[in-house]
C-alpha atoms as a PDB file:
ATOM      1  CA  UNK A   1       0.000   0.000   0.000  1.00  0.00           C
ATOM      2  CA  UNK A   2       2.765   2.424   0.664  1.00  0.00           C
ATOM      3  CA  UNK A   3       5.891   3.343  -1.222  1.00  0.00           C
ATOM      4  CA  UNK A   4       9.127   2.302   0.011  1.00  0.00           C
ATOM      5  CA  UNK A   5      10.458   4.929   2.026  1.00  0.00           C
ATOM      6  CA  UNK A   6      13.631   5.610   4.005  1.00  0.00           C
ATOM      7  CA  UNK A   7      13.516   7.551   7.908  1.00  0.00           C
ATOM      8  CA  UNK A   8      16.219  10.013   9.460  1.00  0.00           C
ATOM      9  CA  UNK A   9      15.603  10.972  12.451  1.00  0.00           C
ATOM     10  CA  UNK A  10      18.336  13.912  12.566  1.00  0.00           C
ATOM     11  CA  UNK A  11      20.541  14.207  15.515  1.00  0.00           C
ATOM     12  CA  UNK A  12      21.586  17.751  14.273  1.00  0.00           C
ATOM     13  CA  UNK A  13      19.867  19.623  17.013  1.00  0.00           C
ATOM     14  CA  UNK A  14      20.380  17.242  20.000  1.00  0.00           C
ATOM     15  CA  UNK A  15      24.451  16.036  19.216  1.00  0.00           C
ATOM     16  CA  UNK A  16      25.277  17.594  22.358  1.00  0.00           C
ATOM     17  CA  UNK A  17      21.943  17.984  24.288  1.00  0.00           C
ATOM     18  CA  UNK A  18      22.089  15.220  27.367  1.00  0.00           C
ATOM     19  CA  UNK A  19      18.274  15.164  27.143  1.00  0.00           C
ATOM     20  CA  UNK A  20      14.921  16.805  25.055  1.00  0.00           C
ATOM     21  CA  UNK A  21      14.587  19.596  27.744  1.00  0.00           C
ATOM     22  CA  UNK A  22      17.980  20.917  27.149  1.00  0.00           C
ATOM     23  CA  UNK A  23      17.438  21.165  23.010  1.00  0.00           C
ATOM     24  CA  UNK A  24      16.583  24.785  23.679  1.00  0.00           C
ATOM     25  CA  UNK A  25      19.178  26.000  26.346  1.00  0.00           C
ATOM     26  CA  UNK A  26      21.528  23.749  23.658  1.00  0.00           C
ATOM     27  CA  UNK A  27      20.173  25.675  20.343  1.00  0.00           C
ATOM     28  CA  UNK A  28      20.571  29.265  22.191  1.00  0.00           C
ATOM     29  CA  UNK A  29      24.629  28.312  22.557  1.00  0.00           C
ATOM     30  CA  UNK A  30      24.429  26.952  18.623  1.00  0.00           C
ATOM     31  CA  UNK A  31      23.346  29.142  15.859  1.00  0.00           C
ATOM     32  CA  UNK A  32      20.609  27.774  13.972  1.00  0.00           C
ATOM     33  CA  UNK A  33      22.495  27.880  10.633  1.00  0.00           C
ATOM     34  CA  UNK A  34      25.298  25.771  12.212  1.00  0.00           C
ATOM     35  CA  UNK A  35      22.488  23.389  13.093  1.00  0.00           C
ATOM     36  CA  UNK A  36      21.351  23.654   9.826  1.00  0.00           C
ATOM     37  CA  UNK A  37      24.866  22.546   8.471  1.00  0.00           C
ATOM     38  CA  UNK A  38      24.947  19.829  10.005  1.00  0.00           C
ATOM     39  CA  UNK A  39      21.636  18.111   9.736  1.00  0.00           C
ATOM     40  CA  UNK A  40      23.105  19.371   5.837  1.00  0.00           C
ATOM     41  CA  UNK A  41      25.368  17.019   6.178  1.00  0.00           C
ATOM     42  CA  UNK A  42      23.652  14.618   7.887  1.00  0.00           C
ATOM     43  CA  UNK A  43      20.739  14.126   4.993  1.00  0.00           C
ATOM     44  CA  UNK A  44      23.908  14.520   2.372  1.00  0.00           C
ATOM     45  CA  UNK A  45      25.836  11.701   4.016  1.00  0.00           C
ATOM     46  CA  UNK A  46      22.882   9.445   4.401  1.00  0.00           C
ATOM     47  CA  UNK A  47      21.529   9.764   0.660  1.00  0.00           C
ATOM     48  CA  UNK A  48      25.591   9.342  -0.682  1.00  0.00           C
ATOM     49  CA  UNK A  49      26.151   6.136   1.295  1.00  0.00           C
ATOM     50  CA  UNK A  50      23.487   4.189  -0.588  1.00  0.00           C
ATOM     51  CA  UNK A  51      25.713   1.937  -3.176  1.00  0.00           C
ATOM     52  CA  UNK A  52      25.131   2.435  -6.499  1.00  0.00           C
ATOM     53  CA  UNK A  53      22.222   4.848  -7.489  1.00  0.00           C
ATOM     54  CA  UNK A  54      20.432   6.341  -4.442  1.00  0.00           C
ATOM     55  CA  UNK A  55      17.177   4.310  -4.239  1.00  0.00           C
ATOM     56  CA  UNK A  56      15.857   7.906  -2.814  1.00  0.00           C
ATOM     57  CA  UNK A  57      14.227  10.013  -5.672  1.00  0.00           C
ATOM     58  CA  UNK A  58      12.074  12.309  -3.529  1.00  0.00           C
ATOM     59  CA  UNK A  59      13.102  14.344  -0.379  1.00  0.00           C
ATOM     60  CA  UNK A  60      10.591  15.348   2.473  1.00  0.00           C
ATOM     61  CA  UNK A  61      11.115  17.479   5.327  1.00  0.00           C
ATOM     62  CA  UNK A  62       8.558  17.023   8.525  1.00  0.00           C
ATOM     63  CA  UNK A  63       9.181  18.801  10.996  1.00  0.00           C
ATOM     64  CA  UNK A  64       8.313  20.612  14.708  1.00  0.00           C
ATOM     65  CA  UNK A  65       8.976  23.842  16.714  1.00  0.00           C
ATOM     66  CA  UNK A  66      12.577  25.172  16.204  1.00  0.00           C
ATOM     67  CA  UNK A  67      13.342  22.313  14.053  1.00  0.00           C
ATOM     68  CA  UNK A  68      11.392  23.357  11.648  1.00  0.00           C
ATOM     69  CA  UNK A  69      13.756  26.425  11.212  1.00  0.00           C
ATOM     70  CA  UNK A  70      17.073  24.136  10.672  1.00  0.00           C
ATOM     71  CA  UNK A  71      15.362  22.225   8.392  1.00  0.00           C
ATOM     72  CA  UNK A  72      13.993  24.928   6.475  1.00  0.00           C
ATOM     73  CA  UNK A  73      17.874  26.278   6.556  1.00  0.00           C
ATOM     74  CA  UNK A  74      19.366  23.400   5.579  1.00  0.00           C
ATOM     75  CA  UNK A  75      17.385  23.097   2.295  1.00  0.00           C
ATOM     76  CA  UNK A  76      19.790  25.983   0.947  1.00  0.00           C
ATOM     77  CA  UNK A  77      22.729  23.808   2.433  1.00  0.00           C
ATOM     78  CA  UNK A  78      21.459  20.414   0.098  1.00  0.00           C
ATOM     79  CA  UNK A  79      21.519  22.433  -3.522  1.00  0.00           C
ATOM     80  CA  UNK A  80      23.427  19.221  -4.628  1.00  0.00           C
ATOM     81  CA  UNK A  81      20.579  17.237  -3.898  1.00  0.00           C
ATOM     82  CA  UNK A  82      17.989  19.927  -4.996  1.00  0.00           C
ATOM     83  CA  UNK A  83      16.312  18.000  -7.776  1.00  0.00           C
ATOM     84  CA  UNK A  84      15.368  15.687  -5.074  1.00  0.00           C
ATOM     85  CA  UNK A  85      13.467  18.372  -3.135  1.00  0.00           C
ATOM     86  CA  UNK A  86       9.551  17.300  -2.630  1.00  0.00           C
ATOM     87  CA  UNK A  87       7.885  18.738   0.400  1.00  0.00           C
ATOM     88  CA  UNK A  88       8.236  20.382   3.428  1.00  0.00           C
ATOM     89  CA  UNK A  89       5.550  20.246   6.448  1.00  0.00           C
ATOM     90  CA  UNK A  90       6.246  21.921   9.730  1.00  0.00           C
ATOM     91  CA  UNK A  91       4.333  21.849  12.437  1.00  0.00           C
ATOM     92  CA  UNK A  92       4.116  24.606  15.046  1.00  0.00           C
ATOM     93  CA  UNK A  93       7.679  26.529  13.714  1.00  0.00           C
ATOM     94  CA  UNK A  94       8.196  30.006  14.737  1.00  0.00           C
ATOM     95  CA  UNK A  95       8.368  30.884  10.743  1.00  0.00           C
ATOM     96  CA  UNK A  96       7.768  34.801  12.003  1.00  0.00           C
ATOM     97  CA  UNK A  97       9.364  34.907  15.627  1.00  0.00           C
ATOM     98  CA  UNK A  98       7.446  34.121  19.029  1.00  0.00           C
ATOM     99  CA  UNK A  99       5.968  37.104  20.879  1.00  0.00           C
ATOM    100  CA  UNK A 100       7.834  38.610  23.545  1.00  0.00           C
ATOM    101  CA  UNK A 101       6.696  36.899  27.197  1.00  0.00           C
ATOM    102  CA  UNK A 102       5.939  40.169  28.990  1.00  0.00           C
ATOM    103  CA  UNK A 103       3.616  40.751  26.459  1.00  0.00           C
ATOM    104  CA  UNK A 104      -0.182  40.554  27.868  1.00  0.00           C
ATOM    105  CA  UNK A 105      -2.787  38.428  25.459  1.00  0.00           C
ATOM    106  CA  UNK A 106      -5.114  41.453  24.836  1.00  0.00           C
ATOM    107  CA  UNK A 107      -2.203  43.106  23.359  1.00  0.00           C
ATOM    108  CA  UNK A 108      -0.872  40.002  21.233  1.00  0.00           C
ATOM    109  CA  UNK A 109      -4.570  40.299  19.486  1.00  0.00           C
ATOM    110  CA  UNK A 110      -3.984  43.969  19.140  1.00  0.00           C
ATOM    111  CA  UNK A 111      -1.299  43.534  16.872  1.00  0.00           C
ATOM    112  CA  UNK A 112      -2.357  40.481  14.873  1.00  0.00           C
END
């Protein structure tokens, strides 16, 4: 019923994070582009160590919160692999920032 398909779960953004709650502390000491080289890397690595011609023809990006921004930065890092590009689905990313905390609700809808 489905197509074959091959799964990376990316390290990029937890390499050096001991545990999930520390991703964030971990990605304010990284920049998010170096992140984004490396899960670059990463995807690159993983589709050149097939033998022979990569059985991968199409390449999706899911992805949540502020992983959805490295992703969406590492597409410029994978231009090698760009005729491979297919989709791209994130799920609650910050696309256009996060309000500031001190900021009350009634003035978030204000501004929206």
């Amino acid at each position: 019923l489905l197509p074959e398909a091959q799964f990376l779960l990316s390290l990029a953004l937890h390499a050096e994070a001991s545990s999930a709650s520390n991703v964030s502390e971990n990605l304010r000491q990284q920049d998010i582009d170096y992140c984004a080289v490396r899960l670059a890397r990463e995807v690159s690595e993983c589709i050149d160590s097939f033998p022979g011609e990569c059985p991968c023809d199409r390449l999706t990006f899911v992805a949540h919160g502020t992983g959805g921004l490295v992703a969406r930065a590492a597409c410029c890092w994978l231009r090698e692999h760009a005729d491979k590009h297919h989709g791209f689905v994130s799920l609650g990313v910050p696309h256009l920032g996060l309000w500031p905390d001190r900021l009350g609700l009634h003035r978030r809808l204000l501004l929206a």
